[in-house]
N, C-alpha and C. Protein backbone atom coordinates (compact mmCIF):
# COMPACT_ATOMS: atom_id res chain seq x y z
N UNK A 1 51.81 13.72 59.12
CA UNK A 1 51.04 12.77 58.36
C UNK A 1 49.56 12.88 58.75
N UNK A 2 48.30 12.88 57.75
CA UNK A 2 47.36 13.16 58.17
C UNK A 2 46.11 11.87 57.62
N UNK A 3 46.00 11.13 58.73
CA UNK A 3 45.51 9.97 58.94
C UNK A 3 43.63 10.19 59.06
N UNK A 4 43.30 9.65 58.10
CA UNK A 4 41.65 9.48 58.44
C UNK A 4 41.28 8.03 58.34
N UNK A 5 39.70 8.30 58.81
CA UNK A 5 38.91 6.81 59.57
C UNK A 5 37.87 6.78 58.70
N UNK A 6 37.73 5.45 58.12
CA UNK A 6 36.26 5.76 57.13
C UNK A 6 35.91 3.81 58.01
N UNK A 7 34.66 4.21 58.71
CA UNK A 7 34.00 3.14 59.55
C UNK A 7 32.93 2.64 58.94
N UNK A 8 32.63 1.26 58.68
CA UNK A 8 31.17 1.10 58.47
C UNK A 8 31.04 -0.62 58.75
N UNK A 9 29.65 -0.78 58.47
CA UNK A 9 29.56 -2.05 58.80
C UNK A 9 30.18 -3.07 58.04
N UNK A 10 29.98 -2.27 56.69
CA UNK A 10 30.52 -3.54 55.47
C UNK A 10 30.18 -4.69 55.35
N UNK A 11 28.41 -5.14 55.57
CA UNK A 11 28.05 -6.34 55.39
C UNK A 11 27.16 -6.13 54.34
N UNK A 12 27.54 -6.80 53.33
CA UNK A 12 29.14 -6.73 52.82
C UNK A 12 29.46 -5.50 52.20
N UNK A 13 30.77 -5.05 52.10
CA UNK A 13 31.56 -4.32 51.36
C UNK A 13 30.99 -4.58 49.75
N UNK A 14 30.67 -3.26 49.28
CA UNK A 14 30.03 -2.96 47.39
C UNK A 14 31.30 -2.07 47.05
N UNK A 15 30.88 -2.02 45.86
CA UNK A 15 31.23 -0.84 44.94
C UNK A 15 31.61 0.04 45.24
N UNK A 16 30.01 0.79 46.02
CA UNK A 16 29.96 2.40 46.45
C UNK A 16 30.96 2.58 47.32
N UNK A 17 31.24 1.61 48.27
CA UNK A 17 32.32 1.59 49.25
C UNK A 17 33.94 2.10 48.97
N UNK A 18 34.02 0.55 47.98
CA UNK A 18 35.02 1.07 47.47
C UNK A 18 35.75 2.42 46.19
N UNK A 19 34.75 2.88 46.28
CA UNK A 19 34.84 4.36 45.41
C UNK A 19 34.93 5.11 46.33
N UNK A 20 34.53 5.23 47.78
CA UNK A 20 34.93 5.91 48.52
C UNK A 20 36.40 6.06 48.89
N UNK A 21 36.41 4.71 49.37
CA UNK A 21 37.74 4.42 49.69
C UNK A 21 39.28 4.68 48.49
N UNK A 22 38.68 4.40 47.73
CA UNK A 22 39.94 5.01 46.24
C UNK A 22 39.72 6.34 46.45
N UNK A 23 39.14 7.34 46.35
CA UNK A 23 38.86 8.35 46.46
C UNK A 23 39.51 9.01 47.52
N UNK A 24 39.10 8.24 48.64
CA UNK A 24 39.64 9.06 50.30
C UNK A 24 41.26 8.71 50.35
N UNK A 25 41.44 7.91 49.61
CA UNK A 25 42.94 7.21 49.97
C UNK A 25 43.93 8.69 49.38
N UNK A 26 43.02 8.77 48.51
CA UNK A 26 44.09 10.15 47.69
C UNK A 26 43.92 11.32 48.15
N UNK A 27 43.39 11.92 49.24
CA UNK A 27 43.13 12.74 49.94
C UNK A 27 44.03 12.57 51.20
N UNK A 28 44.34 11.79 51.75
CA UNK A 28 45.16 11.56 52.86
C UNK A 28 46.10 10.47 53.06
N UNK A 29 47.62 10.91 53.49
CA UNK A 29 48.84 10.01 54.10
C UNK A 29 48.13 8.45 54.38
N UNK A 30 47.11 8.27 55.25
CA UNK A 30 47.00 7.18 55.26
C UNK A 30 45.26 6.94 55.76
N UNK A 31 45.13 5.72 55.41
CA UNK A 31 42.98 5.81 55.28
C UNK A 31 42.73 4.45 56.21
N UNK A 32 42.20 4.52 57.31
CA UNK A 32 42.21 3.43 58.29
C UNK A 32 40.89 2.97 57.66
N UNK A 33 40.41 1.65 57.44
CA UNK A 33 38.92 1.03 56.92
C UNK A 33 38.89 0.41 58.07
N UNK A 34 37.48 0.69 59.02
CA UNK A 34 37.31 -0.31 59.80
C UNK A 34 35.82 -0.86 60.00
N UNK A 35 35.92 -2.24 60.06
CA UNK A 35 34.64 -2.85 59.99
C UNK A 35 34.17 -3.17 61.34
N UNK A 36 33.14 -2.30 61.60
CA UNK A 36 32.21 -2.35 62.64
C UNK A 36 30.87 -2.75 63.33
N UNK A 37 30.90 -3.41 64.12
CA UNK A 37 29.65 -3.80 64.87
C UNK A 37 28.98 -2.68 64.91
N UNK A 38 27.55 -2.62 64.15
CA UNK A 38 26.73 -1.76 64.35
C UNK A 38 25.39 -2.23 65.14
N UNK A 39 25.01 -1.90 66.13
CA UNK A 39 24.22 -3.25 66.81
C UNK A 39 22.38 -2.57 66.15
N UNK A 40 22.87 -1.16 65.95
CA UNK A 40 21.25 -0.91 64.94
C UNK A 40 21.20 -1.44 64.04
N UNK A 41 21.97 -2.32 63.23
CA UNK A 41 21.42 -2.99 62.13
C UNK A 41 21.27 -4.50 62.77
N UNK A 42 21.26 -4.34 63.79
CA UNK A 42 21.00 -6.08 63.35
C UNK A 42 21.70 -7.16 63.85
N UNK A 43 21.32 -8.33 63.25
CA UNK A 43 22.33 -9.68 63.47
C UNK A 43 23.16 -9.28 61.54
N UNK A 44 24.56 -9.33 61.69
CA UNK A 44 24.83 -9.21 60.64
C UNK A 44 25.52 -10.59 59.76
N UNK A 45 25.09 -10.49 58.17
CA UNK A 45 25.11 -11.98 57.62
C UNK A 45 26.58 -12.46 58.00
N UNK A 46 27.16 -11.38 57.90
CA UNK A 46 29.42 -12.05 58.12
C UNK A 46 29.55 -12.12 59.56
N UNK A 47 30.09 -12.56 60.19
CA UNK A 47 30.85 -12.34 61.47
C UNK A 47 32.33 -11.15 61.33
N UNK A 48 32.34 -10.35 61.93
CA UNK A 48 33.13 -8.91 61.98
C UNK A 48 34.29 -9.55 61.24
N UNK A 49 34.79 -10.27 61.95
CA UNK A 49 36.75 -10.95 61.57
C UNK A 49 36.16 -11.41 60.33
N UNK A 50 35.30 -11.69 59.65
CA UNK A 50 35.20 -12.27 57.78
C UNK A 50 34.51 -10.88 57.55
N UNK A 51 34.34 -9.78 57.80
CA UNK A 51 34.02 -8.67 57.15
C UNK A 51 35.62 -8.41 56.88
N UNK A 52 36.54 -8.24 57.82
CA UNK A 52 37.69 -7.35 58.25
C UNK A 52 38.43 -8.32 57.06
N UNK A 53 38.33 -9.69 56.81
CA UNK A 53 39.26 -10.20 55.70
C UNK A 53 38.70 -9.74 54.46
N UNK A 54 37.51 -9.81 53.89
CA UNK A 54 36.89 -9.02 53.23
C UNK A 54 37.67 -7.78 52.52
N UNK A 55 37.55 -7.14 53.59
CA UNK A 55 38.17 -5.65 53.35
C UNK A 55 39.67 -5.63 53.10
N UNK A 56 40.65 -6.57 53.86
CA UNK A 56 41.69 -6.98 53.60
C UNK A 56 42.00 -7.62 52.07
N UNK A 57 41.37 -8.41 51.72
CA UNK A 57 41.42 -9.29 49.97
C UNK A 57 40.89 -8.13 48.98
N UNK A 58 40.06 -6.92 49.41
CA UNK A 58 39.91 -6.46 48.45
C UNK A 58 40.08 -5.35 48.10
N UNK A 59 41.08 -4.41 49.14
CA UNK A 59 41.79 -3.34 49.60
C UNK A 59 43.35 -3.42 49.82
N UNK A 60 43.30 -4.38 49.89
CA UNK A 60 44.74 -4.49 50.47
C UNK A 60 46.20 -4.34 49.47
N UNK A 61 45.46 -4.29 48.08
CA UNK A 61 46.50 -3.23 47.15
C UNK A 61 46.58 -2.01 47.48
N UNK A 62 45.37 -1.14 47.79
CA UNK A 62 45.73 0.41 47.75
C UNK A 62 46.69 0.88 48.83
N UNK A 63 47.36 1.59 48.40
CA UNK A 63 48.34 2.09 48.80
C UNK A 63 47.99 3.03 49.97
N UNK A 64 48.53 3.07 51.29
CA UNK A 64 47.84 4.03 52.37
C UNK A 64 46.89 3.69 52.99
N UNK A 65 46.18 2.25 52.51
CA UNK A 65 45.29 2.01 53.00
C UNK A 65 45.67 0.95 54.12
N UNK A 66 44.66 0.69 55.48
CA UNK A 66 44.69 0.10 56.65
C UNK A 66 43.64 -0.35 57.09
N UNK A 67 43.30 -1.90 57.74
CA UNK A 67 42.22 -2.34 57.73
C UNK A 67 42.38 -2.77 58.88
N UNK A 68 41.38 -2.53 59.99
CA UNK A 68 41.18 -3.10 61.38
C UNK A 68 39.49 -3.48 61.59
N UNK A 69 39.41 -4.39 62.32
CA UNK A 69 38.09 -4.08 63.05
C UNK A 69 37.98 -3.88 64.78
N UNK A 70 36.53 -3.32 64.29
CA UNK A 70 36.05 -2.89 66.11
C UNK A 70 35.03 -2.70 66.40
N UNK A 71 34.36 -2.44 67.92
CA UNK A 71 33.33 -3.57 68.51
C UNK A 71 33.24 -1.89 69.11
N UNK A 72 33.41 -0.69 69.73
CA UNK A 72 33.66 -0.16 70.39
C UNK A 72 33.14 1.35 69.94
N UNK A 73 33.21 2.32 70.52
CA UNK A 73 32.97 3.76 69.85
C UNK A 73 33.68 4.21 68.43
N UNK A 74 33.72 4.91 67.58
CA UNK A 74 34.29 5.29 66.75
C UNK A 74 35.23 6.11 67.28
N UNK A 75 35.21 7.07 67.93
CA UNK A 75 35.71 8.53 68.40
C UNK A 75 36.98 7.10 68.92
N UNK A 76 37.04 6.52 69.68
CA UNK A 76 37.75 5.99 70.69
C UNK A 76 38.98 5.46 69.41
N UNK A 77 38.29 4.23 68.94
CA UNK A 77 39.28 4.05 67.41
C UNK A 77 40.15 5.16 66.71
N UNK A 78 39.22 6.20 66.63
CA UNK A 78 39.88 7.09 65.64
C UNK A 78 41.50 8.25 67.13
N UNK A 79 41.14 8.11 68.24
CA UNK A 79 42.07 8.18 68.79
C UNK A 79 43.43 7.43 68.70
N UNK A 80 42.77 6.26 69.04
CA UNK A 80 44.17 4.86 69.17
C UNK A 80 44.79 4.86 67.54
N UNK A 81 44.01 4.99 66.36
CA UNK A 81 44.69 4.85 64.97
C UNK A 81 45.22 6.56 65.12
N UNK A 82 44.80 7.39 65.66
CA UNK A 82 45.45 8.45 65.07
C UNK A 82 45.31 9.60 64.10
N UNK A 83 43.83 8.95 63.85
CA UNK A 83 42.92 9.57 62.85
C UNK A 83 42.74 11.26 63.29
N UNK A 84 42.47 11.92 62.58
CA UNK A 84 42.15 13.66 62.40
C UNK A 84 40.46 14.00 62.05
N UNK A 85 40.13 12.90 61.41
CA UNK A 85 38.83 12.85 60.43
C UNK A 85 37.96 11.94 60.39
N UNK A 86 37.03 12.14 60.57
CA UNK A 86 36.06 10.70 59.96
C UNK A 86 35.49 10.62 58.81
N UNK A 87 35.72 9.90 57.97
CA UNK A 87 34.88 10.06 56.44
C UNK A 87 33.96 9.18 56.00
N UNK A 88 32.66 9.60 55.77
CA UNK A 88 31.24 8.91 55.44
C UNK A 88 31.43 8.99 54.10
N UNK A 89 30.37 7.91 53.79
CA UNK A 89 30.13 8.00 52.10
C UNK A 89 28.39 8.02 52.31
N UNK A 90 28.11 8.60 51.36
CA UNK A 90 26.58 9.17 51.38
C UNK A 90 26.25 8.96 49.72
N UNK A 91 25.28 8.17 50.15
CA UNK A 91 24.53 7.75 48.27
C UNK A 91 23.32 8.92 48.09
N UNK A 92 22.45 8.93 49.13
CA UNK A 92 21.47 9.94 48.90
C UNK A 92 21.38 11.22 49.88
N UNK A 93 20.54 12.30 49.86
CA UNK A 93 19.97 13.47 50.90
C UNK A 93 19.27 12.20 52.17
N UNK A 94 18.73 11.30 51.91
CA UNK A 94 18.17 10.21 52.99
C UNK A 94 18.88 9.52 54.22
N UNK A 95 20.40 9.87 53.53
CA UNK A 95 21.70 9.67 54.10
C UNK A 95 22.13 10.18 55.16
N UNK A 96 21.70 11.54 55.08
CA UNK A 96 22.44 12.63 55.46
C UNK A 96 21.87 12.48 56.91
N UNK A 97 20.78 12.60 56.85
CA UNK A 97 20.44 13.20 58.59
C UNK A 97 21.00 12.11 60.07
N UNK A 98 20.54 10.99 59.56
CA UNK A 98 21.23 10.22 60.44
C UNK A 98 22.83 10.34 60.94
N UNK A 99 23.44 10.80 59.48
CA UNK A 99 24.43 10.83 59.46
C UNK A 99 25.34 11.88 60.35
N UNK A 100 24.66 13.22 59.68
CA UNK A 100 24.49 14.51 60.55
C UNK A 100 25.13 14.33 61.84
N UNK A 101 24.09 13.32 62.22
CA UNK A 101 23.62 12.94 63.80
C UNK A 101 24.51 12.65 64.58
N UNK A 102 25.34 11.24 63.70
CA UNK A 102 26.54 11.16 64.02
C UNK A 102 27.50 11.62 64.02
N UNK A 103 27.93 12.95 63.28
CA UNK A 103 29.24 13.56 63.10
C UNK A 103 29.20 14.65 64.34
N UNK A 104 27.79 15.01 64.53
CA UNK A 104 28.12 16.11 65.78
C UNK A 104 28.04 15.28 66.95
N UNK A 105 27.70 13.83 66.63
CA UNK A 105 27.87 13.38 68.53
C UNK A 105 29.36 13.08 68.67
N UNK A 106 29.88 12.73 67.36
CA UNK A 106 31.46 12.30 67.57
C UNK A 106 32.55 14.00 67.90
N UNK A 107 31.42 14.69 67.29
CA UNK A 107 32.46 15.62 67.24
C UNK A 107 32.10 16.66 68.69
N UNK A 108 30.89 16.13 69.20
CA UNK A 108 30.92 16.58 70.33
C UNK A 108 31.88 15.61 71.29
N UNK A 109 32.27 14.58 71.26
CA UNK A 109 32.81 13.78 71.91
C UNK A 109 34.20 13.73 72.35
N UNK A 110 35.03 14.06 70.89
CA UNK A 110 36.11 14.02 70.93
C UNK A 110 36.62 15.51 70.11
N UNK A 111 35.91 15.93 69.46
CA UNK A 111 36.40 17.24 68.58
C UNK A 111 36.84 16.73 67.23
N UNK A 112 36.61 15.82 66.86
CA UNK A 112 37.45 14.77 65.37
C UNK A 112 35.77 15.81 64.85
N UNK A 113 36.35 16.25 63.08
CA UNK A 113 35.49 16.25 62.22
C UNK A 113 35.33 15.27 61.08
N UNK A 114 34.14 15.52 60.76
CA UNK A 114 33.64 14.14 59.43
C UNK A 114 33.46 14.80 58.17
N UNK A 115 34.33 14.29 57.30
CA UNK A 115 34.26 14.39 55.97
C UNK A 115 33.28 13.64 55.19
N UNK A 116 32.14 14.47 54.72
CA UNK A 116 31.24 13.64 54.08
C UNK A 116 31.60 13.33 52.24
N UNK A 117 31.40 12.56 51.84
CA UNK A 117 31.46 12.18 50.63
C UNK A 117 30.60 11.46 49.80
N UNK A 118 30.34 12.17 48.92
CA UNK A 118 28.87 11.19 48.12
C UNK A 118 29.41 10.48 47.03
N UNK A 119 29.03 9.22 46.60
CA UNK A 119 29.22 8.22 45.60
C UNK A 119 29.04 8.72 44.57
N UNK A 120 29.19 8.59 43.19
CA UNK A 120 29.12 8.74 42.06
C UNK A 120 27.66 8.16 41.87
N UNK A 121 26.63 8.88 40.94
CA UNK A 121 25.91 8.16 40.27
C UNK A 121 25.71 6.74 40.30
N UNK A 122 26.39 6.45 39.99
CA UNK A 122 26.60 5.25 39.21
C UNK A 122 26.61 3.82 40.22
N UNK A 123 26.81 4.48 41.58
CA UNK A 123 26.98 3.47 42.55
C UNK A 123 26.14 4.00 43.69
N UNK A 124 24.53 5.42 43.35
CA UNK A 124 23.62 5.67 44.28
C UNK A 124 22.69 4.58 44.88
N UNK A 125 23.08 3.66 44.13
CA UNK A 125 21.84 2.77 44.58
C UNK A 125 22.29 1.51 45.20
N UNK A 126 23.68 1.28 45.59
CA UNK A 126 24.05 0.36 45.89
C UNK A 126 23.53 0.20 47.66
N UNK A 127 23.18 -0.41 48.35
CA UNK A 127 23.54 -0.73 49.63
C UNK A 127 23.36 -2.18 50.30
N UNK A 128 24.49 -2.05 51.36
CA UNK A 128 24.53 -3.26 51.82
C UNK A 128 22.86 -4.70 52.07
N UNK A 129 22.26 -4.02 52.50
CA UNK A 129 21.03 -4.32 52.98
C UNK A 129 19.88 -4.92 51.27
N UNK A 130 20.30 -4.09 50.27
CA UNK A 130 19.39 -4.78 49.35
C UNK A 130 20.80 -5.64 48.52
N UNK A 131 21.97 -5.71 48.89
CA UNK A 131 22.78 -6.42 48.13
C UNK A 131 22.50 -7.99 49.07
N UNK A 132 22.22 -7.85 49.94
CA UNK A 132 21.79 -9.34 50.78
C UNK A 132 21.03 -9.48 50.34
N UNK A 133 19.30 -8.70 50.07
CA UNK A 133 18.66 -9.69 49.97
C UNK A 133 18.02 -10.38 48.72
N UNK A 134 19.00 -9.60 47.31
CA UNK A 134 18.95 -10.11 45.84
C UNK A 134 20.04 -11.40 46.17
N UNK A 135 21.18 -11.33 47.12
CA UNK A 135 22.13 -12.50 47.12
C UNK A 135 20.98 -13.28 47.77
N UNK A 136 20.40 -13.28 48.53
CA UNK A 136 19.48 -14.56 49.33
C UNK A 136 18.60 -14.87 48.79
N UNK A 137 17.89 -14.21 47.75
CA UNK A 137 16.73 -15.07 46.78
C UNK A 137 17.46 -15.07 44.98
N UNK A 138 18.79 -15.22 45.20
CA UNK A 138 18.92 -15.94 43.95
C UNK A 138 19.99 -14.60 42.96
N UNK A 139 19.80 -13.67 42.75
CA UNK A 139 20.15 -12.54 41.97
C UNK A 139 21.52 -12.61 41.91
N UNK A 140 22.05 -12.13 40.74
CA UNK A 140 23.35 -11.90 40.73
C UNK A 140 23.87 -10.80 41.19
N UNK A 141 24.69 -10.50 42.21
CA UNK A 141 25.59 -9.30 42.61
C UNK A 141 26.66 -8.80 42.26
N UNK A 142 27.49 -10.25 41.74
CA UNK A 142 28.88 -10.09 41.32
C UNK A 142 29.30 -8.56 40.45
N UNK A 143 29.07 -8.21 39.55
CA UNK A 143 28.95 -6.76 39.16
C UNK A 143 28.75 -5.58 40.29
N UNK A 144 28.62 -5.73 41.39
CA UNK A 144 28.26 -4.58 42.35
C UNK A 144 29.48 -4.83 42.95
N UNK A 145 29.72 -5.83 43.43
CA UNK A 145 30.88 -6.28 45.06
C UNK A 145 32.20 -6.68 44.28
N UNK A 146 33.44 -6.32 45.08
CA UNK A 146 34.81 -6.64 44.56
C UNK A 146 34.52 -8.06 44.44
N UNK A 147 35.32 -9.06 44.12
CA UNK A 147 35.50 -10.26 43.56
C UNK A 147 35.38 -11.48 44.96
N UNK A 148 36.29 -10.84 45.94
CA UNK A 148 36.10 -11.53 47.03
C UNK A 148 35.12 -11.62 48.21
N UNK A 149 34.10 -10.47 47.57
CA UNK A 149 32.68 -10.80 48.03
C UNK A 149 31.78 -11.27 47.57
N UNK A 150 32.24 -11.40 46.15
CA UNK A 150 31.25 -11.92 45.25
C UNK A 150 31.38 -13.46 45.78
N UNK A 151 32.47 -13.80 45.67
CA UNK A 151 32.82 -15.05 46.40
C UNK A 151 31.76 -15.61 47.62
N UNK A 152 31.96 -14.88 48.69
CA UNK A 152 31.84 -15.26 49.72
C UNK A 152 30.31 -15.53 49.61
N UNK A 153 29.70 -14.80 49.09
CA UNK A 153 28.07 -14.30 48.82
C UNK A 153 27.87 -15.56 48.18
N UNK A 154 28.56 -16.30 47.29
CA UNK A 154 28.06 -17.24 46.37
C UNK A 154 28.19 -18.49 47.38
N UNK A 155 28.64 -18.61 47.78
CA UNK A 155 29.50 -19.44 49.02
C UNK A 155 28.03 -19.37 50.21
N UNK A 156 27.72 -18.13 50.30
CA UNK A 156 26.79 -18.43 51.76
C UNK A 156 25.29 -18.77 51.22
N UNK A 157 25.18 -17.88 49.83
CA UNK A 157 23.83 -18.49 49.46
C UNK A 157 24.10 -19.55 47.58
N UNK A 158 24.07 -20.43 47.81
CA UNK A 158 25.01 -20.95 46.80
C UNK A 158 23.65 -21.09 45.74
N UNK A 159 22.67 -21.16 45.73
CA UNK A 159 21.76 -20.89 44.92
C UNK A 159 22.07 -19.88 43.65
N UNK A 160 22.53 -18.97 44.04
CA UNK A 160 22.58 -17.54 43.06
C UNK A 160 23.73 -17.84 42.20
């Protein structure tokens, strides 16, 4: 069975995300989603355990799919789940290098390789960071984010 890890912060979980995730699910036995403390971004708007339900309410049909969170290395996770792979989703070339960055430190680390994957068109422009801050001065998101983020978003900034 050939198990991959697709990690990110998911504050909050969009679109682009989940096109990854439909996508990666059909590529492999089983697709671990895990929502992670990234401490370079920040103070983040969810607390990890309401990212990880998040991902749970709005994943938790696909088939193969598995949702944990974690505080800890990636490489280390993708040991304990069992993972083979790590899989990024990449909207632009702006993406990439950071990204880069990370696949050879993990893969210097542990030997796990990263499957990169780019979004469709249609969801290049999505990211977490400007989906907060049209939700915090008012904008509608609901069209970008599954249903149960749209929720939550309306819920934290109830203005919009």
């Amino acid at each position: 069975m050939t198990t991959a890890l697709f990690p990110g912060s998911f504050d909050p979980l969009h679109n682009g995300h989940l096109e990854i995730v439909e996508r990666a699910s059909r590529l492999f036995d089983e697709l671990v989603v895990a929502a992670v403390r990234n401490p370079q971004k920040g103070e983040p708007l969810f607390p990890l355990s309401e990212r990880k339900q998040m991902l749970e309410e709005s994943l938790g049909d696909l088939p193969g799919v598995r949702i944990v969170a974690m505080t800890g290395l990636v490489v280390e996770l993708a040991r304990e789940v069992g993972a083979t792979v790590l899989v990024k989703g990449l909207r632009a070339v702006s993406d990439f290098e950071n990204e880069m960055q990370m696949a050879q430190m993990n893969q210097h680390l542990s030997g796990i390789d990263t499957l990169f994957m780019f979004t469709s068109s249609t969801h290049s422009f999505l990211a977490s960071r400007l989906l907060r801050e049209v939700a915090r001065f008012g904008g509608d998101v609901t069209a970008l984010v599954p249903p149960p983020v749209a929720i939550r978003l309306k819920e934290r900034f109830p203005h919009q």
